[in-house]
N, C-alpha and C. Protein backbone atom coordinates (compact mmCIF):
# COMPACT_ATOMS: atom_id res chain seq x y z
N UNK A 1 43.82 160.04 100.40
CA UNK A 1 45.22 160.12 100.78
C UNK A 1 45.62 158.85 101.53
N UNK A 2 46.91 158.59 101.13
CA UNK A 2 47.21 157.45 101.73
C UNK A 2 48.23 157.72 103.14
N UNK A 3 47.58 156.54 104.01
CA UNK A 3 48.53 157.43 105.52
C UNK A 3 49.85 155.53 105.85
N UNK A 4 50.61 156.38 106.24
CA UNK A 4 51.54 154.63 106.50
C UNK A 4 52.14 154.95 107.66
N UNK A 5 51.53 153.53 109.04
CA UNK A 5 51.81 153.64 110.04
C UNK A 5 52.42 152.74 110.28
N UNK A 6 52.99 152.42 111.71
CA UNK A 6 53.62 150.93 112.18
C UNK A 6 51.68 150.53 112.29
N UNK A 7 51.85 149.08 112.21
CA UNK A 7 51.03 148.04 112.81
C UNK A 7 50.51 147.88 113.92
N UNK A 8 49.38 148.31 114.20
CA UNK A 8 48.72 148.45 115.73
C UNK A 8 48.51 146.89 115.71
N UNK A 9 48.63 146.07 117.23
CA UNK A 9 48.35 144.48 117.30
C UNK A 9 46.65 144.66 117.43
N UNK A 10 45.66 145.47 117.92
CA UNK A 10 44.70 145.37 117.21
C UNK A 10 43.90 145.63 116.10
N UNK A 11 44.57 145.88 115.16
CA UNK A 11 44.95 145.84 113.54
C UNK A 11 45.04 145.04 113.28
N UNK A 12 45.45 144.26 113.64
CA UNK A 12 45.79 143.11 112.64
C UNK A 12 44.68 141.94 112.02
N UNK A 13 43.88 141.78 112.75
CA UNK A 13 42.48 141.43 112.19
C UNK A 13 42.16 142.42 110.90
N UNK A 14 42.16 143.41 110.81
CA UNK A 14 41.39 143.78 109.95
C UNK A 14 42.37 143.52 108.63
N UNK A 15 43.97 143.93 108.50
CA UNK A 15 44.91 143.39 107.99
C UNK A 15 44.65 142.23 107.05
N UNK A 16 44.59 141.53 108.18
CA UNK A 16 44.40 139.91 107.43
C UNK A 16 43.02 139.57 106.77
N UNK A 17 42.39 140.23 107.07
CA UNK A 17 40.95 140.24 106.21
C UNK A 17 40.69 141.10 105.75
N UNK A 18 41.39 141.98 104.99
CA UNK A 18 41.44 142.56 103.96
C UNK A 18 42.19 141.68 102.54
N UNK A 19 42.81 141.05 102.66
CA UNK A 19 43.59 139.95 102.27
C UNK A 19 44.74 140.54 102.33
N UNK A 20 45.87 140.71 102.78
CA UNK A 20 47.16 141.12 103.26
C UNK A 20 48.08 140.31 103.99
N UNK A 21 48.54 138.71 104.07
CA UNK A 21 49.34 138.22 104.94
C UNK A 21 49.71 138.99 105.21
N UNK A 22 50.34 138.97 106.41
CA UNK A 22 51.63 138.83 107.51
C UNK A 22 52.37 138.15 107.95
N UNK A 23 52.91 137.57 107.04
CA UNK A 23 53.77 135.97 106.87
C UNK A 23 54.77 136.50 108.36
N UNK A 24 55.35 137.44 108.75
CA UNK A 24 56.41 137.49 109.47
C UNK A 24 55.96 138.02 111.12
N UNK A 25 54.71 137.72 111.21
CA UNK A 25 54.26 137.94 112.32
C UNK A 25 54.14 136.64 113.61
N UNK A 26 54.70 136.49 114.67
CA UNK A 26 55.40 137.58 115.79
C UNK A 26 56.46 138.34 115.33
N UNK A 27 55.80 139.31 115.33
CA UNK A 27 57.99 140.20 115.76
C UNK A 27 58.61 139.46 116.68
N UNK A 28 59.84 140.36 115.76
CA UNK A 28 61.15 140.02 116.52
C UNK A 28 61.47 141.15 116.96
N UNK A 29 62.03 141.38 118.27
CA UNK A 29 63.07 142.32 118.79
C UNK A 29 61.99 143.47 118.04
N UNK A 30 63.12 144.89 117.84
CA UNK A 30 62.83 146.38 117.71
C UNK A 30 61.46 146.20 115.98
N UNK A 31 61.78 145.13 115.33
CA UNK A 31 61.05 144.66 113.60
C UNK A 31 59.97 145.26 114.08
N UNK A 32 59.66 145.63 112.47
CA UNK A 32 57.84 146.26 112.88
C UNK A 32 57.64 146.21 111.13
N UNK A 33 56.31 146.24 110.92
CA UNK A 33 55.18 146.44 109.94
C UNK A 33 54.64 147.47 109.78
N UNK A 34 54.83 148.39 108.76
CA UNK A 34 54.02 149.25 108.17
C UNK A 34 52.95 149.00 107.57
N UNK A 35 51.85 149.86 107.65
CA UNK A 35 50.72 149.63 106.95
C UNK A 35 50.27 151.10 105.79
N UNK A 36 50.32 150.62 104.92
CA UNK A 36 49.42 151.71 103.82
C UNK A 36 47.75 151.45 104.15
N UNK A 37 47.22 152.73 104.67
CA UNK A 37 45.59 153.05 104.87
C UNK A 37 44.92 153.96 104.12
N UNK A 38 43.82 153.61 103.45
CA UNK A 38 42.79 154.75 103.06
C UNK A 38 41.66 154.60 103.66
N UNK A 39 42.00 156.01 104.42
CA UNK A 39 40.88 155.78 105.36
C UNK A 39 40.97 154.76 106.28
N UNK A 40 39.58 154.00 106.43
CA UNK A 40 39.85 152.42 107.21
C UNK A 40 40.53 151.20 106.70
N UNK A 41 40.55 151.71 105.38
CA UNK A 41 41.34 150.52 104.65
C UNK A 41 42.41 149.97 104.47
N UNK A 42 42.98 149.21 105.49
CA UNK A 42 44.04 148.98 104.59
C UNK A 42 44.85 148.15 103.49
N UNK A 43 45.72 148.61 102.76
CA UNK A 43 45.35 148.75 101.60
C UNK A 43 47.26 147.97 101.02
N UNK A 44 48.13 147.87 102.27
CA UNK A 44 49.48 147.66 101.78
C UNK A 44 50.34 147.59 103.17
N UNK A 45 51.46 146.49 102.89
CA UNK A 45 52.03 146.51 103.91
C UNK A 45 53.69 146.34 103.94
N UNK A 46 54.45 146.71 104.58
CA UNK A 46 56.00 146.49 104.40
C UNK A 46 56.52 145.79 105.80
N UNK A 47 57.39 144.83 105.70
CA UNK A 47 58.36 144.53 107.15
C UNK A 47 59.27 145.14 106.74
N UNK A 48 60.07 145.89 108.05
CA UNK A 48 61.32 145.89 108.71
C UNK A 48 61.96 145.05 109.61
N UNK A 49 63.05 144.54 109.23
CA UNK A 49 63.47 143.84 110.44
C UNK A 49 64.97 144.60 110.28
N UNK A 50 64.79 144.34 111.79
CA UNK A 50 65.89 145.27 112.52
C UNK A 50 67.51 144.51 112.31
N UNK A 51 68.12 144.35 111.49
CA UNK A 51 69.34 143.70 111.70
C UNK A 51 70.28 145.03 111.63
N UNK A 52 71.43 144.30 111.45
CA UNK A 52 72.80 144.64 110.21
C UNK A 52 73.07 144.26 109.40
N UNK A 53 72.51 144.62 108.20
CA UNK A 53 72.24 146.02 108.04
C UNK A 53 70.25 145.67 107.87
N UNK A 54 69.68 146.37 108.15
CA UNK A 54 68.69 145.82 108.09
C UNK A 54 68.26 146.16 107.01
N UNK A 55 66.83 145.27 106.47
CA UNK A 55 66.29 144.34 105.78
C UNK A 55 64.66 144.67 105.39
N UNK A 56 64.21 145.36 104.13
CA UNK A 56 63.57 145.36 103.80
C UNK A 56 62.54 144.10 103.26
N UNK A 57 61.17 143.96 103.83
CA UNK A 57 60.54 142.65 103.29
C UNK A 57 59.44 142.47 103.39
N UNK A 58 58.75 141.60 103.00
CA UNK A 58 56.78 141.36 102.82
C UNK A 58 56.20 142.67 102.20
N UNK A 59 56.80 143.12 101.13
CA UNK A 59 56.04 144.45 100.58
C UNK A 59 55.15 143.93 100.21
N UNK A 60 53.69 144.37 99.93
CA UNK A 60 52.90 144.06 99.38
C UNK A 60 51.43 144.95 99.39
N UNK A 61 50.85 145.39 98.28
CA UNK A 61 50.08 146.08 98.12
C UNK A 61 48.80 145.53 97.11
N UNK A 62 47.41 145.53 97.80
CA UNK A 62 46.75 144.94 97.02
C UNK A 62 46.30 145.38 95.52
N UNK A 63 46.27 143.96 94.74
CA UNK A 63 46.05 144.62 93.50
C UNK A 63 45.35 145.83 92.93
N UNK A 64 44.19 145.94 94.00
CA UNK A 64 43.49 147.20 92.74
C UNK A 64 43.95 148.14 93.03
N UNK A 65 45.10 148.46 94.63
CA UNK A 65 45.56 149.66 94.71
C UNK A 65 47.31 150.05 93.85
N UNK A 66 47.46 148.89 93.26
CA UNK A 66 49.19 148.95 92.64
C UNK A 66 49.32 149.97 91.57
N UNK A 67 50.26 150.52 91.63
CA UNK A 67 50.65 151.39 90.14
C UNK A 67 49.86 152.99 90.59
N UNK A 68 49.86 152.97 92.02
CA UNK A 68 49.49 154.44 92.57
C UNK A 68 50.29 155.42 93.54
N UNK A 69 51.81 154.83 94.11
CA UNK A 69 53.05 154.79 94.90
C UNK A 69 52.80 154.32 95.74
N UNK A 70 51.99 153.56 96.60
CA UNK A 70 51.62 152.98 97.57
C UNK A 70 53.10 152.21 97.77
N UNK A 71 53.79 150.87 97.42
CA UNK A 71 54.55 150.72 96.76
C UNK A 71 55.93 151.40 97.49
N UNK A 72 55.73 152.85 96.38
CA UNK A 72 57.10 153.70 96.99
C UNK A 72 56.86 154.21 98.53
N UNK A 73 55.68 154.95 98.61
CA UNK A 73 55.45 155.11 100.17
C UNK A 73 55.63 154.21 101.19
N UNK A 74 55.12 152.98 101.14
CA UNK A 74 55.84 151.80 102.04
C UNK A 74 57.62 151.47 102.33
N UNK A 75 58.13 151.81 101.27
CA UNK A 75 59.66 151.65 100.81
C UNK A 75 60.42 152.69 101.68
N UNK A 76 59.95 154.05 101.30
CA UNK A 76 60.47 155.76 101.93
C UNK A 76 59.89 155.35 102.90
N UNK A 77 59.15 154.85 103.90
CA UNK A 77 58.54 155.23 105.44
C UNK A 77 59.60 153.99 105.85
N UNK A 78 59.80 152.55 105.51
CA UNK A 78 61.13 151.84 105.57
C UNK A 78 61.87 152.19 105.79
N UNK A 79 62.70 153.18 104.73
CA UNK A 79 63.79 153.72 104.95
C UNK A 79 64.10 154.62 106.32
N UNK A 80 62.93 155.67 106.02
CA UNK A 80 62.91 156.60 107.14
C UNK A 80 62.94 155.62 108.75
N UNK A 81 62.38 154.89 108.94
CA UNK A 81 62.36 153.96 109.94
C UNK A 81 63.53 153.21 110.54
N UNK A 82 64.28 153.08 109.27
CA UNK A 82 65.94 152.30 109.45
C UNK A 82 66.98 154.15 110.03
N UNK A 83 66.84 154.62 109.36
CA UNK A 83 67.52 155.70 109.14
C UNK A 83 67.17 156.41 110.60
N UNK A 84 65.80 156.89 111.32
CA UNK A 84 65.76 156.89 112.36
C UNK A 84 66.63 155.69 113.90
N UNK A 85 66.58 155.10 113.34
CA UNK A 85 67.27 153.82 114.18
C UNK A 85 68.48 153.75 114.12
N UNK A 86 69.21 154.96 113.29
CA UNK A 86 70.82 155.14 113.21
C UNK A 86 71.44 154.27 112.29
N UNK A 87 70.73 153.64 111.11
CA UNK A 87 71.08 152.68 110.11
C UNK A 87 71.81 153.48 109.56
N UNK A 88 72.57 153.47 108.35
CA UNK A 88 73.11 154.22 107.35
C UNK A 88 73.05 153.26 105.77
N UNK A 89 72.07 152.03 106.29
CA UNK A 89 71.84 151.57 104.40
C UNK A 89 70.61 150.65 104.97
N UNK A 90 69.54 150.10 104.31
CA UNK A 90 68.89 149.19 103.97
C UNK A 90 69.05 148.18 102.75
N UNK A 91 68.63 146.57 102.93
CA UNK A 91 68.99 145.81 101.99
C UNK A 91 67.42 145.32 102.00
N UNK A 92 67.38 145.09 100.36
CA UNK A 92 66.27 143.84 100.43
C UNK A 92 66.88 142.66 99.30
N UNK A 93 65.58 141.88 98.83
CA UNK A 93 65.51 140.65 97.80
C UNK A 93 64.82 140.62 97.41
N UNK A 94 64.75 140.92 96.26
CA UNK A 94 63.85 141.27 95.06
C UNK A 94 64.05 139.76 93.88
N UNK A 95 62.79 139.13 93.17
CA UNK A 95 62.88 138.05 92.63
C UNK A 95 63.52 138.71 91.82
N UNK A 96 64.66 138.06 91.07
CA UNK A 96 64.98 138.37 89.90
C UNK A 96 63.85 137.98 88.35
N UNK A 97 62.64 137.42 88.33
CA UNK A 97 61.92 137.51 87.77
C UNK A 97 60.49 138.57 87.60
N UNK A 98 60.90 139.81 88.45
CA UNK A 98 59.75 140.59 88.57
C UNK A 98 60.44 142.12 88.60
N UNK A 99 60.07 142.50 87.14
CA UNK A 99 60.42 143.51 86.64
C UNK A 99 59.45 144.96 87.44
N UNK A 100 58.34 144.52 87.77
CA UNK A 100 57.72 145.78 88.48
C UNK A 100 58.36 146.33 89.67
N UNK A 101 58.41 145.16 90.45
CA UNK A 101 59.01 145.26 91.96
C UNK A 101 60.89 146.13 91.84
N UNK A 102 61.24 144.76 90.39
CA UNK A 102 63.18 145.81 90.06
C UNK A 102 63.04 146.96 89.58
N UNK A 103 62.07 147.71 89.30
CA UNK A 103 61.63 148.91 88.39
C UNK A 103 61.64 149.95 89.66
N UNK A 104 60.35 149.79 90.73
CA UNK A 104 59.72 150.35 91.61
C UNK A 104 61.64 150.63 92.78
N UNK A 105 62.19 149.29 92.93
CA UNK A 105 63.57 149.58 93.67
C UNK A 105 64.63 150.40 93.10
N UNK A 106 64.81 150.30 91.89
CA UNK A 106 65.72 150.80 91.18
C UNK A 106 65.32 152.24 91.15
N UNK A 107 64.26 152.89 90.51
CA UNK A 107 63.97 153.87 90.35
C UNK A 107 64.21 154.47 92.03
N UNK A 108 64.09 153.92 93.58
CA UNK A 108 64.29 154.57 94.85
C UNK A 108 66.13 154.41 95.27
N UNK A 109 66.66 154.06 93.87
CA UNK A 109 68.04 154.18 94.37
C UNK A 109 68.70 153.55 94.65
N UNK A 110 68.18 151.22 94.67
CA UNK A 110 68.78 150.46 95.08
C UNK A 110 69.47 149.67 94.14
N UNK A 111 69.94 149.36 94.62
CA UNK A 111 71.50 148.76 93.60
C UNK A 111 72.14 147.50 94.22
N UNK A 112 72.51 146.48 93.07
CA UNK A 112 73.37 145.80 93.82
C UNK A 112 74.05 145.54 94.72
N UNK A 113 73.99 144.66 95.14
CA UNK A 113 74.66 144.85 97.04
C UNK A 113 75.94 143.71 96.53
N UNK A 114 76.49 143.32 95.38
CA UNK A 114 77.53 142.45 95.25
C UNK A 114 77.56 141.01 95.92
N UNK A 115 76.15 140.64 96.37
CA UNK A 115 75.69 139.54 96.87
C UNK A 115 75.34 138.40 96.01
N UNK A 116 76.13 137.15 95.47
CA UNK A 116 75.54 136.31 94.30
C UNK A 116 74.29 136.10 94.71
N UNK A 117 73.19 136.12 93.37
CA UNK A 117 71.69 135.52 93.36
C UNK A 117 71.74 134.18 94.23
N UNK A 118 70.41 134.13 94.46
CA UNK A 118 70.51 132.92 95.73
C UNK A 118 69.31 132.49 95.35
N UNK A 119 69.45 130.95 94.77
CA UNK A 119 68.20 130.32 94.21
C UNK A 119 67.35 129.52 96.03
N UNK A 120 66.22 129.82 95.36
CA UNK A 120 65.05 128.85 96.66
C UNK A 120 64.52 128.48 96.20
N UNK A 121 64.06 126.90 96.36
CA UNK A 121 63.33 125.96 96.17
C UNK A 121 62.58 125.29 96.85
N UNK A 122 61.56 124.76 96.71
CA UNK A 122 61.26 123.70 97.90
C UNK A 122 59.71 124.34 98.97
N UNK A 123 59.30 124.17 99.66
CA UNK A 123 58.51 124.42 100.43
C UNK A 123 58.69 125.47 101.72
N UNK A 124 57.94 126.59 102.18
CA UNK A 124 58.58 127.27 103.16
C UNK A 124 57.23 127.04 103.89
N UNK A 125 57.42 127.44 105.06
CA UNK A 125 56.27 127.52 105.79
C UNK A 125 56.10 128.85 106.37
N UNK A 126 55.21 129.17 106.19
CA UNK A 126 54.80 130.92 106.46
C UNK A 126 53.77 131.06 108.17
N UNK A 127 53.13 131.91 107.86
CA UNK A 127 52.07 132.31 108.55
C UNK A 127 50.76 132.27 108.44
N UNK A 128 50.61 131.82 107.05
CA UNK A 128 49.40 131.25 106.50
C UNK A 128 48.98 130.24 105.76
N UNK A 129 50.46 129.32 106.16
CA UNK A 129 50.53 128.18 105.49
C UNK A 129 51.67 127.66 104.94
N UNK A 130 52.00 126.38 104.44
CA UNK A 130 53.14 125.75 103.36
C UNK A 130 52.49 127.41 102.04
N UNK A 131 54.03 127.20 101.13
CA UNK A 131 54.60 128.00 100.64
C UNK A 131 55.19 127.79 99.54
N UNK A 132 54.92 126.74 98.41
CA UNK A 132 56.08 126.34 97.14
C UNK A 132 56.55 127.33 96.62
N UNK A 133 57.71 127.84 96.57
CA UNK A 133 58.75 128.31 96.17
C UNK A 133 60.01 127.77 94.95
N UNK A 134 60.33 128.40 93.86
CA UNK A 134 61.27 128.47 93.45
C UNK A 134 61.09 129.49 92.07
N UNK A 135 62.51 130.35 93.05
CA UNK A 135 62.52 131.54 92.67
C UNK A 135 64.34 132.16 92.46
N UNK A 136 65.23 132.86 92.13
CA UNK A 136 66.12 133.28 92.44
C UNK A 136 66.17 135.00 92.77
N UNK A 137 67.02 134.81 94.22
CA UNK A 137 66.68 136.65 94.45
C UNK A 137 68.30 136.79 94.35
N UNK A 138 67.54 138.52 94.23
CA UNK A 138 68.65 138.89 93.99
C UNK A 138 68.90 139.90 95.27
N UNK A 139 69.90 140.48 95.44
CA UNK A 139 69.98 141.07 96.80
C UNK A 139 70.66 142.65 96.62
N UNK A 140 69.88 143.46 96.94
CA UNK A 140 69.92 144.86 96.56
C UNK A 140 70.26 145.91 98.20
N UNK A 141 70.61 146.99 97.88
CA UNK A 141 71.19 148.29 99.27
C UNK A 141 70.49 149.41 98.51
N UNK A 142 70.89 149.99 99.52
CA UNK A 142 70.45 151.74 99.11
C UNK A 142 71.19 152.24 100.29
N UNK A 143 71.93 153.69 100.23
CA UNK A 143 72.74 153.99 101.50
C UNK A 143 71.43 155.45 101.86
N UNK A 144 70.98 155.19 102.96
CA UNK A 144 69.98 156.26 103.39
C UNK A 144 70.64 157.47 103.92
N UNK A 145 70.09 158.72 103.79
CA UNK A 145 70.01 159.82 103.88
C UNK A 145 70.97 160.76 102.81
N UNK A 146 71.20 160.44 101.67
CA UNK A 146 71.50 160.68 100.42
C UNK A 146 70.51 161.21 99.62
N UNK A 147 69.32 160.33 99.81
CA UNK A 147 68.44 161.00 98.33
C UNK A 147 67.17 160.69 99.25
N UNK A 148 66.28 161.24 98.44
CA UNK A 148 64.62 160.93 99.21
C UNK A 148 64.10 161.70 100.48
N UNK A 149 63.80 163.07 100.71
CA UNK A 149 63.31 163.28 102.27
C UNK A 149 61.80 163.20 102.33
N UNK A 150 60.99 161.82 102.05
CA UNK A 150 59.78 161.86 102.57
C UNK A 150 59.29 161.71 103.85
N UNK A 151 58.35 162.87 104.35
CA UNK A 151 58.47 162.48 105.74
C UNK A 151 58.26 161.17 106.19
N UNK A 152 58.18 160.63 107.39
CA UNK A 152 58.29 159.20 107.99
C UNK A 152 57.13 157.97 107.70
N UNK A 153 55.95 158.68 107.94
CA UNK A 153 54.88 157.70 107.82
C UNK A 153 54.16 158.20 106.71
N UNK A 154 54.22 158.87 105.84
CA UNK A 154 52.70 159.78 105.33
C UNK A 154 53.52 159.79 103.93
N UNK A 155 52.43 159.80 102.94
CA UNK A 155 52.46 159.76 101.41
C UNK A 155 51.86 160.75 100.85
């Protein structure tokens, strides 16, 4: 069974050596990281950052565990997380070249946010390094507490 918590800071070693960046680590303000665990493992991770409207980001789940909802469970414990915090929508950015990731959003209800695609190019610098980039996202909502009651952390 898969369990999804916020990010303990002594976690995070094991995180990152599991192979899992955390490109967005220090937090900011109220932002936090979910983690997908089996068992000791973990196995997947999501940011929240706390804006207006806030902002789904760094999903990521390692390959041999993809195509099992890990995925959606990171997404629903997101939501639930914004939605606790008195949000009433979450946004993310999804490449417009990655049909799994527009598949996995679409199917939880997110939709165009009427935001033109926004091409990136060029070099970013992360948390684990320079970053070549070029990609165009696209920018997606979902209005929370409409559809979906999975409980908060747990899959």
């Amino acid at each position: 069974m898969t369990e999804i918590r916020p990010l303990a800071l002594e976690e995070t070693g094991r995180v990152l050596a599991a192979g899992l960046g955390l490109a967005r680590l220090p937090l900011q303000g109220d932002d936090l990281y979910l983690v997908a665990w089996e068992g000791d493992e973990p196995v997947g991770h999501a940011h929240l950052k706390v804006a207006d409207p806030p902002e789904l980001g760094d999903v990521e789940v390692l390959p041999r565990h993809r195509r099992r909802g890990i995925g959606t469970a990171l997404t629903r414990a997101a939501e639930s997380a914004a939605e606790e915090r008195g949000y009433e929508r979450l946004q993310l950015t999804v490449s417009a070249d990655k049909e799994g990731p527009q598949a996995l959003y679409c199917g939880l209800g997110y939709v165009d946010a009427g935001i033109p695609p926004r091409r990136v190019q060029g070099t970013i610098h992360i948390r684990s390094g320079p970053l070549e980039v070029d990609d165009t996202l696209l920018t997606w909502e979902k209005r929370l507490g409409a559809v979906d009651s999975a409980p908060p952390f747990s899959s």
